[in-house]
C-alpha atoms as a PDB file:
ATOM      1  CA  UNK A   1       8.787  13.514 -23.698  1.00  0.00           C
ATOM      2  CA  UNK A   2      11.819  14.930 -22.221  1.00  0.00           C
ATOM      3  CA  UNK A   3      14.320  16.073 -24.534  1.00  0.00           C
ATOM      4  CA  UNK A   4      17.950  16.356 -22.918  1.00  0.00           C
ATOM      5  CA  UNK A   5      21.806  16.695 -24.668  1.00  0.00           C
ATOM      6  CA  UNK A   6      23.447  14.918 -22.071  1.00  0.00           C
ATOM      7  CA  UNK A   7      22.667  11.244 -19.923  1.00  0.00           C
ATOM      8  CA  UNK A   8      22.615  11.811 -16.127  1.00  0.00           C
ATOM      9  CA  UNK A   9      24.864   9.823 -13.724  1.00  0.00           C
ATOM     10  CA  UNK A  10      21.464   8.756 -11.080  1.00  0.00           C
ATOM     11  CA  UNK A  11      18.263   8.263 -11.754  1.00  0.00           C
ATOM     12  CA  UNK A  12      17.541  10.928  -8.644  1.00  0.00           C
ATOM     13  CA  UNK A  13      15.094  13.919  -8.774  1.00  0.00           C
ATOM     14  CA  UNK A  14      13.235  16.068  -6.967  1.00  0.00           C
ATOM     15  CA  UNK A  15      10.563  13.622  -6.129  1.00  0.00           C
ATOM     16  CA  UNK A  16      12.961  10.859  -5.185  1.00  0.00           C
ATOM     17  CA  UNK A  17      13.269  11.850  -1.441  1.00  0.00           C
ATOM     18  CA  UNK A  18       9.168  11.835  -1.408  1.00  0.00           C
ATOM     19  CA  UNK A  19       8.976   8.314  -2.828  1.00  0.00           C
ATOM     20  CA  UNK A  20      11.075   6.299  -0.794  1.00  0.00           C
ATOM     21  CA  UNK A  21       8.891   3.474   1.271  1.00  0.00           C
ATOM     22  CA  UNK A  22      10.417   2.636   4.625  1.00  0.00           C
ATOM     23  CA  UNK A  23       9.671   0.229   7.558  1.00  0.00           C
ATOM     24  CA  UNK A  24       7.544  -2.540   7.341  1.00  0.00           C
ATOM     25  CA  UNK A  25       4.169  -2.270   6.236  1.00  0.00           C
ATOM     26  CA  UNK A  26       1.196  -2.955   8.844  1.00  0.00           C
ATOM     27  CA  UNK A  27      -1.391  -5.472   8.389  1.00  0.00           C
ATOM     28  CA  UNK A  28      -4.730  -4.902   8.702  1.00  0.00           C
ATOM     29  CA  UNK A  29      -8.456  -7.013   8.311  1.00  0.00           C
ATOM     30  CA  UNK A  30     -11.638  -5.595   7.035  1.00  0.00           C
ATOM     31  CA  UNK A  31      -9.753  -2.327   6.572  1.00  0.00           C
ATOM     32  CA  UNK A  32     -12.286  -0.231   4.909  1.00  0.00           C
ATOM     33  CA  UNK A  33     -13.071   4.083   4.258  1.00  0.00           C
ATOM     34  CA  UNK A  34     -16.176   5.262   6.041  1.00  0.00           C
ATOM     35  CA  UNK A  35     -16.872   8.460   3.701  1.00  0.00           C
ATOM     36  CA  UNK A  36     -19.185   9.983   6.129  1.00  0.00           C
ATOM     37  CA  UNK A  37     -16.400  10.864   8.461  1.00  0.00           C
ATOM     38  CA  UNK A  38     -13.824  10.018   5.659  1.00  0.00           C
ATOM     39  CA  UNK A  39     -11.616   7.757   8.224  1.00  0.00           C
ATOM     40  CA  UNK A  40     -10.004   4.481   7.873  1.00  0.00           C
ATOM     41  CA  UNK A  41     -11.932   1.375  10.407  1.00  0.00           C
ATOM     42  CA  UNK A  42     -10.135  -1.950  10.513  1.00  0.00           C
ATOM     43  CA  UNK A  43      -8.379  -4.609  12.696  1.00  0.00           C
ATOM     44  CA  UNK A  44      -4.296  -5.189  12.865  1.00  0.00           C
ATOM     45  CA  UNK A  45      -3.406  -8.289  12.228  1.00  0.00           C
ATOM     46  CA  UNK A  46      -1.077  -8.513  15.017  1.00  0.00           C
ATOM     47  CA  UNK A  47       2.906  -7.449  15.223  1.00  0.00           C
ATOM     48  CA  UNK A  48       5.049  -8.748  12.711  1.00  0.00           C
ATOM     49  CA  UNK A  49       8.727  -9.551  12.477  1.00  0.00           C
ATOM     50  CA  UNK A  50      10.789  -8.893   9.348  1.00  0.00           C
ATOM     51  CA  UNK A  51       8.221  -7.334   7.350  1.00  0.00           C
ATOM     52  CA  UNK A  52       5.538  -8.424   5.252  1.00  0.00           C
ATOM     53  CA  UNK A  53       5.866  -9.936   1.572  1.00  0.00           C
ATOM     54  CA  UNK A  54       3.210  -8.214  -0.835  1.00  0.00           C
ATOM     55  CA  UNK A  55       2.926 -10.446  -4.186  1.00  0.00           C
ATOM     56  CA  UNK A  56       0.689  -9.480  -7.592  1.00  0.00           C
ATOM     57  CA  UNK A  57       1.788 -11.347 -10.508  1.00  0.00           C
ATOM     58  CA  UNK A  58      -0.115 -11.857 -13.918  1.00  0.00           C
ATOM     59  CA  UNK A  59       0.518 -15.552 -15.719  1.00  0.00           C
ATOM     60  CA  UNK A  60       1.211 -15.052 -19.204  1.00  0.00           C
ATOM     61  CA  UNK A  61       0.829 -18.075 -22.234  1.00  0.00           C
ATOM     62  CA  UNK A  62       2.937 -17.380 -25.361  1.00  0.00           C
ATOM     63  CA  UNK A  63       1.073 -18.144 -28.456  1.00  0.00           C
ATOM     64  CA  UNK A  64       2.958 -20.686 -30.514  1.00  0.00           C
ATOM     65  CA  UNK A  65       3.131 -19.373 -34.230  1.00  0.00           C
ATOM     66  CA  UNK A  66       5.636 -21.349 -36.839  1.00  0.00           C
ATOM     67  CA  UNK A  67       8.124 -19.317 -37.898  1.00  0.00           C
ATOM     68  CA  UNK A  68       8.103 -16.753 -34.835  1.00  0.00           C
ATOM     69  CA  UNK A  69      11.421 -17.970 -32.890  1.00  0.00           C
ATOM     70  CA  UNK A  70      11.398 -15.112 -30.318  1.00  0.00           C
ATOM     71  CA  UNK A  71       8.704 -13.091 -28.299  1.00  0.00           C
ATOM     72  CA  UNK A  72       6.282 -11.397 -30.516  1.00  0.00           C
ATOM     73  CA  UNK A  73       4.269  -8.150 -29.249  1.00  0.00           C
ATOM     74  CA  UNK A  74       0.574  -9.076 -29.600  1.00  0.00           C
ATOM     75  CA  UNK A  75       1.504 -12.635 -29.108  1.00  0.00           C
ATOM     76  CA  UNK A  76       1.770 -12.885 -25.189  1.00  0.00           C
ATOM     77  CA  UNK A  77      -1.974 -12.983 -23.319  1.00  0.00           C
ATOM     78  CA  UNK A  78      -2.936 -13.184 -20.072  1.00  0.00           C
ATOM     79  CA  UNK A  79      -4.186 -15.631 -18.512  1.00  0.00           C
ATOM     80  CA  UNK A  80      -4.609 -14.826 -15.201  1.00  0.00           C
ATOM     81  CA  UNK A  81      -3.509 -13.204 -11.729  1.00  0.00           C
ATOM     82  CA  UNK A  82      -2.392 -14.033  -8.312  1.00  0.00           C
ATOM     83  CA  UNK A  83      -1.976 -12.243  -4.925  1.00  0.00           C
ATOM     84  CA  UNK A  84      -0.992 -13.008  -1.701  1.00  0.00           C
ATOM     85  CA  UNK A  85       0.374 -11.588   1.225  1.00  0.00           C
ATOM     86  CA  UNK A  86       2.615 -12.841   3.593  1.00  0.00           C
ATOM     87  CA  UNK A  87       4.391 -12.356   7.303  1.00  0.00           C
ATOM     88  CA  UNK A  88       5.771 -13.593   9.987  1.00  0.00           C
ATOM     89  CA  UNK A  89       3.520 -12.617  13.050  1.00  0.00           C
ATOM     90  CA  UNK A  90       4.769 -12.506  16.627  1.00  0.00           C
ATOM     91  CA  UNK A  91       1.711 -12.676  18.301  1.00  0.00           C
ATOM     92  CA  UNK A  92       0.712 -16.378  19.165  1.00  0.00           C
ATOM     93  CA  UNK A  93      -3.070 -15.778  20.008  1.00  0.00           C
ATOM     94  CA  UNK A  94      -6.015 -18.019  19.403  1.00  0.00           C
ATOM     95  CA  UNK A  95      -7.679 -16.317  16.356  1.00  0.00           C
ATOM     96  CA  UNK A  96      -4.414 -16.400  14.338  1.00  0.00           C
ATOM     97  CA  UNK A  97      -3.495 -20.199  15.234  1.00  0.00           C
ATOM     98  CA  UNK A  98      -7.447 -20.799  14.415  1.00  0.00           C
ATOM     99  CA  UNK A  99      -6.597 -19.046  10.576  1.00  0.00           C
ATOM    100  CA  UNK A 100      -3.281 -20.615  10.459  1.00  0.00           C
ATOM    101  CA  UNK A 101      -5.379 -24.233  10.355  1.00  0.00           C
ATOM    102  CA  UNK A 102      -8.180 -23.047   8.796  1.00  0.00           C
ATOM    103  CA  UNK A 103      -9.981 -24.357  12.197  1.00  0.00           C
ATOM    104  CA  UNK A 104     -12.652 -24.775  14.248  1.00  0.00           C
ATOM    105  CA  UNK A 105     -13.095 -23.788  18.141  1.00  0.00           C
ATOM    106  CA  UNK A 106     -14.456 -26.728  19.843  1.00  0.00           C
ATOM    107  CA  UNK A 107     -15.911 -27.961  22.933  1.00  0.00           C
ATOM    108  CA  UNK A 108     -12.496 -27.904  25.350  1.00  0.00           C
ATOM    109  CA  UNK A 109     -12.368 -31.596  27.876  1.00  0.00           C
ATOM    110  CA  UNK A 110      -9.664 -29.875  29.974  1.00  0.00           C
ATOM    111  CA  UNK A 111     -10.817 -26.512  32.379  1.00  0.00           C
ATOM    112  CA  UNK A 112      -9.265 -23.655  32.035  1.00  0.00           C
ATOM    113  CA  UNK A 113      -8.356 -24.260  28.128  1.00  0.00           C
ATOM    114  CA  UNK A 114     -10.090 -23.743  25.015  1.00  0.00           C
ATOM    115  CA  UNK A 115      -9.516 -26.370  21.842  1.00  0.00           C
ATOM    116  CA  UNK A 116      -9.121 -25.223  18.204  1.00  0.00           C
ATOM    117  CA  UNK A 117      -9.283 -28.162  16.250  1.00  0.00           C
ATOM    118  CA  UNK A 118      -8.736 -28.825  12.015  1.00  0.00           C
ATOM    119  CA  UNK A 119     -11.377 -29.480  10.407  1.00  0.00           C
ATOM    120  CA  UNK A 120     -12.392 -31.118   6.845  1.00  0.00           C
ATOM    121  CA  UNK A 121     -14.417 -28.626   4.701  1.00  0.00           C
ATOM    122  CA  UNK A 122     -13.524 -25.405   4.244  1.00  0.00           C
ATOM    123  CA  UNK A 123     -16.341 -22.732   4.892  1.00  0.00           C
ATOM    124  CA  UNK A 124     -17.688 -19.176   3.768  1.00  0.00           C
ATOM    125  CA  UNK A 125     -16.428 -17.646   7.036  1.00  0.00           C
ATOM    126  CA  UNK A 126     -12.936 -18.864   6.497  1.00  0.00           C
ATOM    127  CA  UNK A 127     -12.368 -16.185   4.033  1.00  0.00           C
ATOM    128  CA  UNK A 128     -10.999 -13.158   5.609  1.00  0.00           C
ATOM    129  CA  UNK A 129     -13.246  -9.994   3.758  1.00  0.00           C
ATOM    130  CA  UNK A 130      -9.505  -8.798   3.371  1.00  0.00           C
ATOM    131  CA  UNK A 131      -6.726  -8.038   4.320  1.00  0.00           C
ATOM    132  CA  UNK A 132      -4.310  -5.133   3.808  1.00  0.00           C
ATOM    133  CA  UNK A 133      -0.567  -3.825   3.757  1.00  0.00           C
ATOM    134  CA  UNK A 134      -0.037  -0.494   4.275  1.00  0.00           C
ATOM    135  CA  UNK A 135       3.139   0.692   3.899  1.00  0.00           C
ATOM    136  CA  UNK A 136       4.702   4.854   4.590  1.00  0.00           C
ATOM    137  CA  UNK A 137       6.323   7.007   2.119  1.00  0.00           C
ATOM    138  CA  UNK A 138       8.819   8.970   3.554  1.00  0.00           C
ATOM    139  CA  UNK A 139       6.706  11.650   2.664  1.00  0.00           C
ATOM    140  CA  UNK A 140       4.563  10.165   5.689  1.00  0.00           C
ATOM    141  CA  UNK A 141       1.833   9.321   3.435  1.00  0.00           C
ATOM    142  CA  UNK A 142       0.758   5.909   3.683  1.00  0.00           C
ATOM    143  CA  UNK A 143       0.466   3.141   0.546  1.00  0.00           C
ATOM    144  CA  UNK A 144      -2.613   0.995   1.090  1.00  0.00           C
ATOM    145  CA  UNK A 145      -2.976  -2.757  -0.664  1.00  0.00           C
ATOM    146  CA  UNK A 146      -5.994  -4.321  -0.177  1.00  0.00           C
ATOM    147  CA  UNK A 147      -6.635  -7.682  -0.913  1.00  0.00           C
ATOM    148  CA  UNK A 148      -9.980  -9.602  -0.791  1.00  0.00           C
ATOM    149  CA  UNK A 149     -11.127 -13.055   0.403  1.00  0.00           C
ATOM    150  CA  UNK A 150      -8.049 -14.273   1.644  1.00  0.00           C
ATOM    151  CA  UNK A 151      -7.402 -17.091   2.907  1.00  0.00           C
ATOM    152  CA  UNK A 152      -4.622 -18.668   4.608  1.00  0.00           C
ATOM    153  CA  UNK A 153      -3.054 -21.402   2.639  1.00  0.00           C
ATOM    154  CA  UNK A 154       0.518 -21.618   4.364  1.00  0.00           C
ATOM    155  CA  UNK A 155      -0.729 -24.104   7.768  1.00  0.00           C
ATOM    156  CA  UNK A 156       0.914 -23.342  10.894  1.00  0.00           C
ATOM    157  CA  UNK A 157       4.642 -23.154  11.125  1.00  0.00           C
ATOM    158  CA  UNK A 158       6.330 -22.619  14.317  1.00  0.00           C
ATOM    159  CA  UNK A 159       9.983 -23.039  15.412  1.00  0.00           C
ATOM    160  CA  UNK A 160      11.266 -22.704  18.498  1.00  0.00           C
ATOM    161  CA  UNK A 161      14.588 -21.726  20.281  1.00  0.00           C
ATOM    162  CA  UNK A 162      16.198 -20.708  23.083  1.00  0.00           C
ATOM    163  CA  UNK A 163      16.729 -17.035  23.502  1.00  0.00           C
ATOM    164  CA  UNK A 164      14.269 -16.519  20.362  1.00  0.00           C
ATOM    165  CA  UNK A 165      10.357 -15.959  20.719  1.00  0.00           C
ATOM    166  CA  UNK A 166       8.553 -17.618  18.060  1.00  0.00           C
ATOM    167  CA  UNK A 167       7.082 -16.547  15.021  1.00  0.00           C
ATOM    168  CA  UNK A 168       4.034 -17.524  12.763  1.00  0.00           C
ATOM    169  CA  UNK A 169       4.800 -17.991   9.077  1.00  0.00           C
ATOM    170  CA  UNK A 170       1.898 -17.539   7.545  1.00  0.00           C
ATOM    171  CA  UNK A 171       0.579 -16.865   3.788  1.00  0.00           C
ATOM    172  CA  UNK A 172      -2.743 -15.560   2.074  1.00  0.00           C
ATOM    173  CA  UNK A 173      -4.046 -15.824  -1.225  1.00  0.00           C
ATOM    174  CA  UNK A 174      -6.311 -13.570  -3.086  1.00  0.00           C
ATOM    175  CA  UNK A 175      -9.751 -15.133  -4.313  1.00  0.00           C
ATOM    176  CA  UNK A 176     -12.560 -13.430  -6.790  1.00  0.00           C
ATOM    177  CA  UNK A 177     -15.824 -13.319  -5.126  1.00  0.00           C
ATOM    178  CA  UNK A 178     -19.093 -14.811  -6.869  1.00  0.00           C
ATOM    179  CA  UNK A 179     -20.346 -11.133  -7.713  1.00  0.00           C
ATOM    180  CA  UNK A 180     -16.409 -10.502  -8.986  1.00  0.00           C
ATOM    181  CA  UNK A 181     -15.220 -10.852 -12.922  1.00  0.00           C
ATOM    182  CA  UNK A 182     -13.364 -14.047 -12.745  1.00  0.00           C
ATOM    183  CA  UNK A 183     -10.472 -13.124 -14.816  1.00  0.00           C
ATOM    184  CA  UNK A 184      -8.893 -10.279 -12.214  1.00  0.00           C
ATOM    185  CA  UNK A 185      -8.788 -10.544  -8.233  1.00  0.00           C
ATOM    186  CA  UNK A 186     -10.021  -8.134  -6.444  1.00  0.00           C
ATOM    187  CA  UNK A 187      -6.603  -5.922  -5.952  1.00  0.00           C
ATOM    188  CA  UNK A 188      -6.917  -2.445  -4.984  1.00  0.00           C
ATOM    189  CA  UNK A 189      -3.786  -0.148  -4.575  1.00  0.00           C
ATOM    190  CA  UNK A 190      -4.591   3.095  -3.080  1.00  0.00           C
ATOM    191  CA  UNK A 191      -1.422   5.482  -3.934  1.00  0.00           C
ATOM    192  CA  UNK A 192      -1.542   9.156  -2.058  1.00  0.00           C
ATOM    193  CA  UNK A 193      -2.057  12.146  -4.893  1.00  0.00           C
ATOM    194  CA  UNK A 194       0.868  14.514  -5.038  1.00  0.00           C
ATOM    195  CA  UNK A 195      -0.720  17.335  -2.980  1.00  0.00           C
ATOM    196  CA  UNK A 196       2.317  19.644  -4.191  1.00  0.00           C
ATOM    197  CA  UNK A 197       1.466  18.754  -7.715  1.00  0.00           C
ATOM    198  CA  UNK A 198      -2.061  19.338  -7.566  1.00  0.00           C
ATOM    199  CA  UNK A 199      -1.221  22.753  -5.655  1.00  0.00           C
ATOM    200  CA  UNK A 200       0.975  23.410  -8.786  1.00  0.00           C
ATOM    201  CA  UNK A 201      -1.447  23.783 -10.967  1.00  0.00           C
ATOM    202  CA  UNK A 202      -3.142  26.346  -9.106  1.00  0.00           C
ATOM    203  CA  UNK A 203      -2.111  29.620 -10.375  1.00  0.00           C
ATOM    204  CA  UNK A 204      -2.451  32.819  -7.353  1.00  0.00           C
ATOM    205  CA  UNK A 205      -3.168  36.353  -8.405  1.00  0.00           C
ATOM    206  CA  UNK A 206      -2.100  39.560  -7.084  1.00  0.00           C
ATOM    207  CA  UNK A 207      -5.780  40.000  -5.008  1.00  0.00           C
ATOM    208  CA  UNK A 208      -5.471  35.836  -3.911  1.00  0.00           C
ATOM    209  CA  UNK A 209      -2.168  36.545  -2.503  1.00  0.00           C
ATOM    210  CA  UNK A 210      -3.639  39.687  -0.786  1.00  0.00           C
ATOM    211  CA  UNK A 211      -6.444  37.984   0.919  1.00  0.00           C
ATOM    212  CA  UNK A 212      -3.973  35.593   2.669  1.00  0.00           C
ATOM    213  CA  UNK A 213      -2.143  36.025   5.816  1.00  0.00           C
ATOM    214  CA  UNK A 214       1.524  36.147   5.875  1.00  0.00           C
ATOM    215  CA  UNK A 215       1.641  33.108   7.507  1.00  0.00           C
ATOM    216  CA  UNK A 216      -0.820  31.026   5.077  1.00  0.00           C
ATOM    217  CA  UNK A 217       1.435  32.982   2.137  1.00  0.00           C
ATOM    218  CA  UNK A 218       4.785  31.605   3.424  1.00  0.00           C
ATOM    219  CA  UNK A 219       3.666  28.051   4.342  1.00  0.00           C
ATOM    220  CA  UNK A 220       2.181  27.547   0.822  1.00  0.00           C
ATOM    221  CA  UNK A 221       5.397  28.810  -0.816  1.00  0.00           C
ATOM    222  CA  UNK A 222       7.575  25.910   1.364  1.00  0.00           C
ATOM    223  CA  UNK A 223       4.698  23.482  -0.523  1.00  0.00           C
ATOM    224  CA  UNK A 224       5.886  24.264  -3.798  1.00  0.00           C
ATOM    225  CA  UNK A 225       9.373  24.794  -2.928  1.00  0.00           C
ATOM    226  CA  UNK A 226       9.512  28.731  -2.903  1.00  0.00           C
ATOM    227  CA  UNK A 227      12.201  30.362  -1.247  1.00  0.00           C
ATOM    228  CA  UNK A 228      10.366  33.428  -0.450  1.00  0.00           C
ATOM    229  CA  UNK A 229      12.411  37.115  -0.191  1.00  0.00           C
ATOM    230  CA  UNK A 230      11.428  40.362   1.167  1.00  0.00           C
ATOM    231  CA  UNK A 231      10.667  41.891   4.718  1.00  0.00           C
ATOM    232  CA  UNK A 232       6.494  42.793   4.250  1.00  0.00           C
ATOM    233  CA  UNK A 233       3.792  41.230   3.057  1.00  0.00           C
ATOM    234  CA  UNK A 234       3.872  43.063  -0.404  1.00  0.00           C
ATOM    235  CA  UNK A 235       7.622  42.173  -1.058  1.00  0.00           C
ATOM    236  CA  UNK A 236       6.785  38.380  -0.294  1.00  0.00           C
ATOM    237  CA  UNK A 237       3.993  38.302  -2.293  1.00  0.00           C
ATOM    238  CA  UNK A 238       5.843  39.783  -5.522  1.00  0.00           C
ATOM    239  CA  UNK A 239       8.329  37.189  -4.515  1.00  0.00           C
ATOM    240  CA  UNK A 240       5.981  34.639  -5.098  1.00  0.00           C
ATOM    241  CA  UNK A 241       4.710  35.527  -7.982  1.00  0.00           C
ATOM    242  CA  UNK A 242       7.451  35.618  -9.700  1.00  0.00           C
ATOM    243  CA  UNK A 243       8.754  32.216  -9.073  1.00  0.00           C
ATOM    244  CA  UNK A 244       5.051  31.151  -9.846  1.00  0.00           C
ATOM    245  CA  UNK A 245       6.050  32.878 -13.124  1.00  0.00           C
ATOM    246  CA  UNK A 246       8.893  30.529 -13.042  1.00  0.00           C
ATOM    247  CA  UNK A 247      11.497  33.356 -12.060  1.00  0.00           C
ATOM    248  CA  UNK A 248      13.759  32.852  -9.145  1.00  0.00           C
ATOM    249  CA  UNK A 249      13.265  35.817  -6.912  1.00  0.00           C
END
């Protein structure tokens, strides 16, 4: 807990400039992490315009109890979750007005053409695996949401004008799988660890220091926010030390 005398006019700190998210988020399907050469393999969506609309919200039932007039801790459950995602893509091709409909390509009577059609029963393989938002920190490190067995339940929306090019509307929803527990969708948020944090905690001696280049010495210091002082090697290295000490030199 933090104890302070005094309230602060902001809410800003240190790690406010790092936390800011900015731009629009980029879609992906079947985004998924390949270990073995510990990159990211997945398809964009297409271009988007506006931005994209990220949604996770639990449902909630209040118990009824006589005599309780207000919200009671203990007393609120869940009872369930939903999550979509949702855009406005700029890229009229024939895959997305096929998942727009939740349709079928079939056999085209006019050359030259090919003919997406609605269809009545929904399939297996109108499920997207998933589909994901990820968004950049100003940090540059990215926020991933990834959201399983989507589906599009928006339908095709287009409007057009002059002197405007048009743009899908189009929403997902969030599904469990059979192999899933059916009272939480299969949500992942992937948040980037605070590599200055985690550096932090590392404590450097004397011989450490020593068995680093200058270079290496100074670029970890502007990690943890060290403004180093001194002309040589040895003079930096007290330099960090100390403020590793929590000093100021």
């Amino acid at each position: 807990m933090n104890v302070f005398d005094k309230f602060r006019k902001s809410g800003i700190t240190q790690t406010t400039p790092k936390s800011l998210l900015l731009n629009a988020a980029v879609l992906y399907k079947g985004l998924k992490y390949i270990p073995e050469e510990k990159k990211w393999s997945g398809v964009l969506l297409g271009a988007t315009s506006g931005g994209a609309k990220v949604s996770i919200a639990s449902d909630y039932q209040e118990i009824e109890v006589d005599g309780a007039i207000v919200k009671v801790v203990g007393l609120t459950q869940k009872q369930g979750e939903s999550g979509s995602i949702e855009a406005n893509l700029v890229e009229v091709t024939e895959d997305n007005l096929k998942m727009a409909i939740v349709g079928k390509e079939s056999e085209s009577d006019i050359e030259g053409y090919d003919l997406i059609e609605t269809k009545a029963l929904l399939e297996a393989s109108d499920y997207i695996d998933n589909i994901a938002a990820v968004g950049t920190l100003s940090n540059g490190r990215p926020i991933i949401v990834i959201m399983d067995n989507m589906l599009c339940t928006s339908g095709l929306e287009m409007e057009t004008k002059n002197q405007n090019n048009v743009v899908m509307k189009v929403k997902f929803e969030c599904h469990a799988g059979f192999d899933d527990d059916h009272d939480t969708l299969p949500i992942r948020i992937y948040y980037p660890k605070d590599v200055a944090a985690q550096q932090e905690t590392l404590i450097y001696t004397q011989s450490d220091l020593e068995a680093m280049t200058v270079a290496q010495i100074e670029s970890l210091a502007n990690e943890r926010g060290y403004t180093l002082t001194g002309t040589n090697k040895d003079e930096k290295i007290q330099s960090f030390i100390e403020q590793q000490n929590g000093g100021n030199a």
